[in-house]
Structure formats: C-alpha cells, structure tokens
C-alpha atoms as a PDB file:
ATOM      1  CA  UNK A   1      24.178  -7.621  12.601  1.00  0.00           C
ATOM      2  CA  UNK A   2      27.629  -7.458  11.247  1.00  0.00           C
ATOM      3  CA  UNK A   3      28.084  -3.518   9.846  1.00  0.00           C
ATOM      4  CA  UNK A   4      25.999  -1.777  12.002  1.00  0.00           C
ATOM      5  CA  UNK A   5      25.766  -3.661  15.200  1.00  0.00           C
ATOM      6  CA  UNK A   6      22.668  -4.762  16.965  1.00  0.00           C
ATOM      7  CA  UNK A   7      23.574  -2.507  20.149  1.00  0.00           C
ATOM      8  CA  UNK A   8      21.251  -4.489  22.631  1.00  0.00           C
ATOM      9  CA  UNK A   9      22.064  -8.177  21.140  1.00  0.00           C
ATOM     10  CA  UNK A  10      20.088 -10.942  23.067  1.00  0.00           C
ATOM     11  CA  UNK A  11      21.520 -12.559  26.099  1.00  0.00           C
ATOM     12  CA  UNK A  12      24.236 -15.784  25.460  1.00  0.00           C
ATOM     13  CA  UNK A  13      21.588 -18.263  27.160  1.00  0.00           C
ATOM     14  CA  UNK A  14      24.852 -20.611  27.937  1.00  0.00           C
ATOM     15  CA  UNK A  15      26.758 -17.956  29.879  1.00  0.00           C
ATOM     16  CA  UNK A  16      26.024 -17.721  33.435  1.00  0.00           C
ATOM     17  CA  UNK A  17      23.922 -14.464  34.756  1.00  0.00           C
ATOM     18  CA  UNK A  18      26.791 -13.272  36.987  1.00  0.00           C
ATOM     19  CA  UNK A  19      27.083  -9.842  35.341  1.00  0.00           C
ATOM     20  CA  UNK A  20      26.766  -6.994  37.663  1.00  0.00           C
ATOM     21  CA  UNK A  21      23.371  -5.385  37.818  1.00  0.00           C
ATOM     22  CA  UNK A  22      23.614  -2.254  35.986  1.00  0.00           C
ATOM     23  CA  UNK A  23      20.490   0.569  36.651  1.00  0.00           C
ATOM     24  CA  UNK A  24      20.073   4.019  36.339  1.00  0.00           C
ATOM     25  CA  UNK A  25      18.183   6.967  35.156  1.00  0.00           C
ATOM     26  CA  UNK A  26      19.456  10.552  34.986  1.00  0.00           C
ATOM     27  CA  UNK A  27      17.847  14.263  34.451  1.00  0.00           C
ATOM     28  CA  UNK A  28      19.877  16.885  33.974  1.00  0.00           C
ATOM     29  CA  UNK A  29      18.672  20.510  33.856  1.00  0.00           C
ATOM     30  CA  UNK A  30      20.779  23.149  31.979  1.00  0.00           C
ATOM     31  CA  UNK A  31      20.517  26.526  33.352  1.00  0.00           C
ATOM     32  CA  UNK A  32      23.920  28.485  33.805  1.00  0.00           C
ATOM     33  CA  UNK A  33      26.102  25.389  34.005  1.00  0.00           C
ATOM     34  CA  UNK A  34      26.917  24.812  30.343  1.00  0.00           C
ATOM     35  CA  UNK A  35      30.216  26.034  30.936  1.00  0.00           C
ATOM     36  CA  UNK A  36      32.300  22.868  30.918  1.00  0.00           C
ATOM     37  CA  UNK A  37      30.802  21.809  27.745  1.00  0.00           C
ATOM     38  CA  UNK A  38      31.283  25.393  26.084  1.00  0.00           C
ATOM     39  CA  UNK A  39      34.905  24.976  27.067  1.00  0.00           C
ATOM     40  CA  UNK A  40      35.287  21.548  24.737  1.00  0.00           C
ATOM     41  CA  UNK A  41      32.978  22.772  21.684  1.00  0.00           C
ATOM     42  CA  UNK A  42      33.386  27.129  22.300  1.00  0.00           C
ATOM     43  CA  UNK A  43      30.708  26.934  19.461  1.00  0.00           C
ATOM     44  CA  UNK A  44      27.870  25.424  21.258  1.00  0.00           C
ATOM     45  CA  UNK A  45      25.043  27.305  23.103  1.00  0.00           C
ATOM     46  CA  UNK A  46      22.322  25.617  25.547  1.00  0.00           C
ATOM     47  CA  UNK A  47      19.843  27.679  26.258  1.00  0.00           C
ATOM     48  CA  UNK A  48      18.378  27.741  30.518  1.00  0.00           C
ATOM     49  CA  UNK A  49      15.746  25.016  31.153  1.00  0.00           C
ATOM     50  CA  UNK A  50      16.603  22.503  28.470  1.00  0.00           C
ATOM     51  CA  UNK A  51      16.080  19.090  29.324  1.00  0.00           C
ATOM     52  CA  UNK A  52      18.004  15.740  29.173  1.00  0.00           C
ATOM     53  CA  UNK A  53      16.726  12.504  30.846  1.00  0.00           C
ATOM     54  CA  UNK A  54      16.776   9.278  30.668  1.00  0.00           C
ATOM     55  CA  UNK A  55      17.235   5.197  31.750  1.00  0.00           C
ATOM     56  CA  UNK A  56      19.324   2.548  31.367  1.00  0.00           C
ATOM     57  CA  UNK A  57      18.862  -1.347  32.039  1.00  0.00           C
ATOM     58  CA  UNK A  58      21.568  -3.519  31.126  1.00  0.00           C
ATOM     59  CA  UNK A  59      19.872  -6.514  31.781  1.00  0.00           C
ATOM     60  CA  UNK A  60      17.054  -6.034  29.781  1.00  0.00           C
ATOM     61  CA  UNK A  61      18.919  -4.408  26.893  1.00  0.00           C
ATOM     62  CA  UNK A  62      16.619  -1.010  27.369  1.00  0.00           C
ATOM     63  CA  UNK A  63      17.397   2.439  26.976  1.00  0.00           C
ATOM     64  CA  UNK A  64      15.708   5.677  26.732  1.00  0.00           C
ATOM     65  CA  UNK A  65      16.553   9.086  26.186  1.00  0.00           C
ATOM     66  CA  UNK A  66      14.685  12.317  25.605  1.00  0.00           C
ATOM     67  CA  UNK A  67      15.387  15.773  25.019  1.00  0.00           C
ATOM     68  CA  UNK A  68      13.839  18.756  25.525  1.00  0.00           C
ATOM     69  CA  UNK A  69      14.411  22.787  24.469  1.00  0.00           C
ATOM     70  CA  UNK A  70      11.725  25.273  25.067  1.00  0.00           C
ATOM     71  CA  UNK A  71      14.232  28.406  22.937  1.00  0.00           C
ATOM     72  CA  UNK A  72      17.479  27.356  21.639  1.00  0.00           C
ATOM     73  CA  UNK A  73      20.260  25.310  20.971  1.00  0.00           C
ATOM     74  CA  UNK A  74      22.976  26.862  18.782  1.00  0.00           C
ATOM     75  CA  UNK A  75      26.209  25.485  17.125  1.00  0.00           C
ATOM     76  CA  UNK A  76      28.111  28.699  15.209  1.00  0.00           C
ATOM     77  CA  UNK A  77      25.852  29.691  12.967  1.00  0.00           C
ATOM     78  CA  UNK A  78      23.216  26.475  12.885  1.00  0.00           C
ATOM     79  CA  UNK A  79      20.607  27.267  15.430  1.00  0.00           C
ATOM     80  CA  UNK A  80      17.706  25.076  16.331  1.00  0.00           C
ATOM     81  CA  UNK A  81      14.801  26.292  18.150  1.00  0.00           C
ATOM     82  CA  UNK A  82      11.846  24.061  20.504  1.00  0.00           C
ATOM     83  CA  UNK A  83      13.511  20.634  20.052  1.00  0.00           C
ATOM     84  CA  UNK A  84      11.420  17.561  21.115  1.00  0.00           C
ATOM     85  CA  UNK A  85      13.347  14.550  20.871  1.00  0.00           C
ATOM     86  CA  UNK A  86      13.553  10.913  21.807  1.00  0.00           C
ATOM     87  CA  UNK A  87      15.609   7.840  21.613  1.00  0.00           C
ATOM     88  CA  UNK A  88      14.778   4.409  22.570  1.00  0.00           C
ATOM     89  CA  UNK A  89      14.783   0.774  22.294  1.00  0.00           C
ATOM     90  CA  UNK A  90      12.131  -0.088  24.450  1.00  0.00           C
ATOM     91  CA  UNK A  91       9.491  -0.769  22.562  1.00  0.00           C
ATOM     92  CA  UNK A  92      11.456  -3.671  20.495  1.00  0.00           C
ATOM     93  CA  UNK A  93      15.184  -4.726  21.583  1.00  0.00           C
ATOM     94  CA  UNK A  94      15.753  -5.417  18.164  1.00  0.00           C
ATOM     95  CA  UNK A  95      16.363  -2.160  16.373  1.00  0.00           C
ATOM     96  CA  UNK A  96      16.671   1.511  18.020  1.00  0.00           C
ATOM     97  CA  UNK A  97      14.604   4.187  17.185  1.00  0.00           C
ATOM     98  CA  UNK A  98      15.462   8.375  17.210  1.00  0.00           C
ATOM     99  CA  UNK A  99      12.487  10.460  16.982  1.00  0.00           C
ATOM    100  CA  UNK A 100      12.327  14.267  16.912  1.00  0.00           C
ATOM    101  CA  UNK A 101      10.751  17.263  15.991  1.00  0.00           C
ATOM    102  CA  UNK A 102      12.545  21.183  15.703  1.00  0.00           C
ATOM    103  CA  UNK A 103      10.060  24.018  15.218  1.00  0.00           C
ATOM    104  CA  UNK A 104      13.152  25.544  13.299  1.00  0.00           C
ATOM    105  CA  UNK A 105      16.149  24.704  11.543  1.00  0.00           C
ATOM    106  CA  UNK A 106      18.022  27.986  11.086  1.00  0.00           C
ATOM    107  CA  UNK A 107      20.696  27.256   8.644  1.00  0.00           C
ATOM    108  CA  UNK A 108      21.857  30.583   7.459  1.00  0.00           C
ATOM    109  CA  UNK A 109      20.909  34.592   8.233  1.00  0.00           C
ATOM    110  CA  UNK A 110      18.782  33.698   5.101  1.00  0.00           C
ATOM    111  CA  UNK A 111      17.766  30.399   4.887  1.00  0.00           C
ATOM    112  CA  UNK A 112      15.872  27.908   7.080  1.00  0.00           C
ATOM    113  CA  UNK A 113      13.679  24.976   7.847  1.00  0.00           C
ATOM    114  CA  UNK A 114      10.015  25.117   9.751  1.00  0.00           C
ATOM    115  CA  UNK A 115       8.347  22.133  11.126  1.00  0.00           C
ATOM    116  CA  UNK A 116      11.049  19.868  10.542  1.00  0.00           C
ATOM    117  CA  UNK A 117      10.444  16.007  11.807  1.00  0.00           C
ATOM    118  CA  UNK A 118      12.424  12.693  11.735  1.00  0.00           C
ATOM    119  CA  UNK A 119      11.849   9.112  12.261  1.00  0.00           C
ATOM    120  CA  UNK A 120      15.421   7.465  12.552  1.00  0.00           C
ATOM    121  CA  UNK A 121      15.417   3.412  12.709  1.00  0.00           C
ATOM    122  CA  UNK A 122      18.393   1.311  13.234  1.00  0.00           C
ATOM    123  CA  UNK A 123      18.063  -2.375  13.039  1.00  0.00           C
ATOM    124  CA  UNK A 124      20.848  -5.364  11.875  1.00  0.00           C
ATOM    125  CA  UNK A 125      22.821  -3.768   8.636  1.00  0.00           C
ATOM    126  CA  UNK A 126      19.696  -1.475   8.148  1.00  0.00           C
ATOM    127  CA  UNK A 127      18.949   2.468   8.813  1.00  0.00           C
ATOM    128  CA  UNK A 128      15.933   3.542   7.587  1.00  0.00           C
ATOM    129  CA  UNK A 129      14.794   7.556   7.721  1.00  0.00           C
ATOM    130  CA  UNK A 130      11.429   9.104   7.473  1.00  0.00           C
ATOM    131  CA  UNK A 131      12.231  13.425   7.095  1.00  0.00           C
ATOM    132  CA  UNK A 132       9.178  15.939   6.782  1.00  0.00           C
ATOM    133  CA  UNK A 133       9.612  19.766   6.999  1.00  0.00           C
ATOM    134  CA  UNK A 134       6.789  22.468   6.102  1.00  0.00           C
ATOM    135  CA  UNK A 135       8.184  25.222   5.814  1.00  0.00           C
ATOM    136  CA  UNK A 136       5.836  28.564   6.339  1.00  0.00           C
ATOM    137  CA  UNK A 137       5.415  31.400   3.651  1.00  0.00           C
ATOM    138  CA  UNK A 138       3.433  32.455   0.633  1.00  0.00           C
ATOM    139  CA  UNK A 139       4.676  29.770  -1.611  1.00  0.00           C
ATOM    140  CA  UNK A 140       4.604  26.628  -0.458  1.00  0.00           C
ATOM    141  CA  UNK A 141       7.765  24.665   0.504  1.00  0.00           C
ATOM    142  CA  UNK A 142       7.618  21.005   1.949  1.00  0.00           C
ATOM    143  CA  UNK A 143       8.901  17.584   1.470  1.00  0.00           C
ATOM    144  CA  UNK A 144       8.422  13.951   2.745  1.00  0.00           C
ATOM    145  CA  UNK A 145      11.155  11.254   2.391  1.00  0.00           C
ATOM    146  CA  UNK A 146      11.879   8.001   3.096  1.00  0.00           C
ATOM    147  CA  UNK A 147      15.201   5.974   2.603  1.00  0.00           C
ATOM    148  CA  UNK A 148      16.928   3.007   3.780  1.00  0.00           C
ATOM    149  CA  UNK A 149      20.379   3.045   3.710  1.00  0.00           C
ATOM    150  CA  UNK A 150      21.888  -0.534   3.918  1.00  0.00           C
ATOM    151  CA  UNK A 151      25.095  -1.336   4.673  1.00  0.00           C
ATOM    152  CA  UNK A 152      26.761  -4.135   2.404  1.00  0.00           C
ATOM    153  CA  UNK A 153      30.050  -4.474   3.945  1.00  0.00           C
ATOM    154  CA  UNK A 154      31.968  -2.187   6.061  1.00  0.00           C
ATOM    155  CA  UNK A 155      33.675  -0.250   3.491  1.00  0.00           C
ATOM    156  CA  UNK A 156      30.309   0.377   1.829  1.00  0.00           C
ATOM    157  CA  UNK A 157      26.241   0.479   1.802  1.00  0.00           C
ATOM    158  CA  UNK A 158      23.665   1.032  -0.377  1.00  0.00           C
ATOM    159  CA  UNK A 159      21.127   4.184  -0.713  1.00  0.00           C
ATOM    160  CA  UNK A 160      17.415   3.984  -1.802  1.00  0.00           C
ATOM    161  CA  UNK A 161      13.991   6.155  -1.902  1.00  0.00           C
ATOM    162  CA  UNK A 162      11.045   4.822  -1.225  1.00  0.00           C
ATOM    163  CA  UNK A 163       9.351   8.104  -1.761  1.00  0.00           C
ATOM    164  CA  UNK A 164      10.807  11.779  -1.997  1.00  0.00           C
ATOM    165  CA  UNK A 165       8.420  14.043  -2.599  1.00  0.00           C
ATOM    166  CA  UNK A 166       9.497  17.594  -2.542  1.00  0.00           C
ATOM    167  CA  UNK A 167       8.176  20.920  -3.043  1.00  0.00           C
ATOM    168  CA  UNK A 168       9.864  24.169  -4.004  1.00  0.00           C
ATOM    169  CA  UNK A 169       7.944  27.171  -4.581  1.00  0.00           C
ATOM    170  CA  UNK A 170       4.983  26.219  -4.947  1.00  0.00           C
ATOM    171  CA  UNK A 171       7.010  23.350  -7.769  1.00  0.00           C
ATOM    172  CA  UNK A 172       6.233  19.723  -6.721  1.00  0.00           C
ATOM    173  CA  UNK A 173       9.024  16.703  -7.306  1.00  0.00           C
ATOM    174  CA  UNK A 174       9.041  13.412  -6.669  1.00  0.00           C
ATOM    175  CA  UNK A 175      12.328  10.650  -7.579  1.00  0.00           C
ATOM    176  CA  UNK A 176      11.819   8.205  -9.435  1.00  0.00           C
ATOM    177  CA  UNK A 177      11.053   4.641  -8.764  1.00  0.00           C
ATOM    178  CA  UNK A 178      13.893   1.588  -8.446  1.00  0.00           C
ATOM    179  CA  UNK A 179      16.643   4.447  -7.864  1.00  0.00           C
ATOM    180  CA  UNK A 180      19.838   3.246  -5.999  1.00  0.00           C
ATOM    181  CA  UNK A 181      23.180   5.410  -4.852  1.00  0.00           C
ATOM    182  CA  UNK A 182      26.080   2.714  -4.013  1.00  0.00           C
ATOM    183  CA  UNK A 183      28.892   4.189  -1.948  1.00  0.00           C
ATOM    184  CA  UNK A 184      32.381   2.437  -1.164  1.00  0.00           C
ATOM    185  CA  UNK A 185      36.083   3.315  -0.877  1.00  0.00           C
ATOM    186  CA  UNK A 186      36.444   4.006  -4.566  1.00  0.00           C
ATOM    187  CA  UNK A 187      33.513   4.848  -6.434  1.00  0.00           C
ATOM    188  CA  UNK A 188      30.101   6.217  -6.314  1.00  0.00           C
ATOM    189  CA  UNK A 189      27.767   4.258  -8.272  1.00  0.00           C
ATOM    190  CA  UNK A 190      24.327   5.695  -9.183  1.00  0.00           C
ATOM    191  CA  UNK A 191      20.824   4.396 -11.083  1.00  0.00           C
ATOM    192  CA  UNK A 192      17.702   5.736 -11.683  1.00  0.00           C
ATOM    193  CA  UNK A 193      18.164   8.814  -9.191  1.00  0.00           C
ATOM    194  CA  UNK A 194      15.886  10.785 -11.314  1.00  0.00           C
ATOM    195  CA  UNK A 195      13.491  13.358  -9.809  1.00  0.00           C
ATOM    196  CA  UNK A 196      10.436  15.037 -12.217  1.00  0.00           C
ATOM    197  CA  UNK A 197       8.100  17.129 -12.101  1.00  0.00           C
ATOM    198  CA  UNK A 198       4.667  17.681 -12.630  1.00  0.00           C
ATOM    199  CA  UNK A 199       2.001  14.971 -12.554  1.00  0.00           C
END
C-alpha cells in the first residue's frame, strides 16, 4: 500500500530478527484523573469508570484496542453516551478494522442520533465503511450505508455507495447505482450521485 499505508506490513524475510522485542498491554481507568487531558483539549469531558485497554506485539504486527463508556463522553457541545468500541488487526494483519457502537449521538440541544453503529476497514489504498443508526420516535428515522473510499494518489481518492438506504420521516431513499464522488487538489468531480424515492 502506497496512499494509505499497510500499518503492520509483513516482515523483510532477508533482514536479520535483531529488533528489540517490543510487548505490552495497558488498562487505564478514568475516574477523577482526566485533568491533564482537559488541560490540552478544555472541551473534552470523560465521564468516571470509562475504559481504555489494550495490546501491542511488534513482532507479530498485532494490536488491539477497546473502549468502553457506561454515561458520557463530551466534546463542547457533541456528546456521546454508552460507547462500545474496538480496534484491531488481529484477526488478519492485512487490513485494520474499527468497530463501534454509541447508544447516542447528541449533536445539538435539538438534534441527535440513536443506535448508531460502524464498521471501519482499512486495507492497502482502500477504506471501506459500513454506518447504521435507528433512531427512536413516532416516525421512523434510519439508514444503512456502505462506501469505499479509495485512494488514487495522494493528492486524491475516489468515493462510492454500494448501498445508502435512508429514511426520513417515515420517507425511504436509496442512491443510485454506479455513483462516484472524485476528490483532488482542484476539483470535485461527481456521477450518478442520485438518491430517489419511493419503490
């Protein structure tokens, strides 16, 4: 991978395993102690009893993180409540994988996103997304999509939709088939980004 780099590449066979081992797993438990971080980013708010733990094995190219908030974590006014989230590469060295779920995504004092889960994949000069949210209410507000965003050079990458299915108010909408959005340095190019409605 040339754009966005392999981060655990497999081991030069013809250099000589003299590297220093490199172990080690940490869990850290936030309670009261968040004030070194709230003095970089005054913004940020951690509730007690949040979780982060994890491993690291250089020699195996393996690493795995998770995170875990039973209330809050805040940034100004972007608050996200019961977080459950993961990353690893130790299923397959090849690509790394962020997985999460937030019971809520409160964006504004008005607005906000229930049920909200995400499949993030990185592998070679590829990043491909799966989003859900179901949000709770009398009308019924979801979606479901899935993109790959692939990156052509490093000044730019392609966008597409394999599906995008979104409801609003009770008003379903999908985008259309063979869409693309091209992004580089000096233009936007998009195709077939359609979305309609109705069956």
């Amino acid at each position: 991978s040339q754009y966005l780099p392999a981060y655990f590449p497999p081991p030069d066979p013809k250099k000589k395993k003299d590297e220093a081992q490199e172990q080690f797993t940490w869990n850290l438990k936030f309670n009261k102690n968040t004030k070194p971080l709230e003095a970089i980013y005054p913004d940020l708010f951690i509730s007690p009893n949040t979780i982060f733990k994890g491993s690291f094995d250089r020699n195996n190219r393996k690493i795995q993180s998770s995170l875990f908030c039973f209330k809050t974590i805040s940034y100004g006014n972007l608050l996200f409540r019961e977080i459950n989230a993961s990353f690893n590469n130790t299923d397959n060295v090849s690509y790394m994988e962020l997985k999460g779920t937030v019971d809520r995504i409160q964006l504004n004092d008005t607005m906000g996103i229930d049920k909200f889960s995400t499949t993030l994949r990185a592998s070679n000069n590829d990043l491909i997304s799966n989003l859900t949210w179901n949000n709770i209410g009398r009308k019924k507000n979801d979606g479901n999509i899935i993109s790959t965003m692939h990156f052509v050079n490093g000044n730019s990458f392609d966008l597409t939709f394999a599906k995008a299915d979104i409801t609003l108010n009770d008003s379903a909408w999908s985008i259309a088939s063979g869409n693309r959005i091209y992004f580089d340095t000096s233009r936007i190019s998009i195709s077939n980004t359609v979305f309609h409605s109705g069956g």
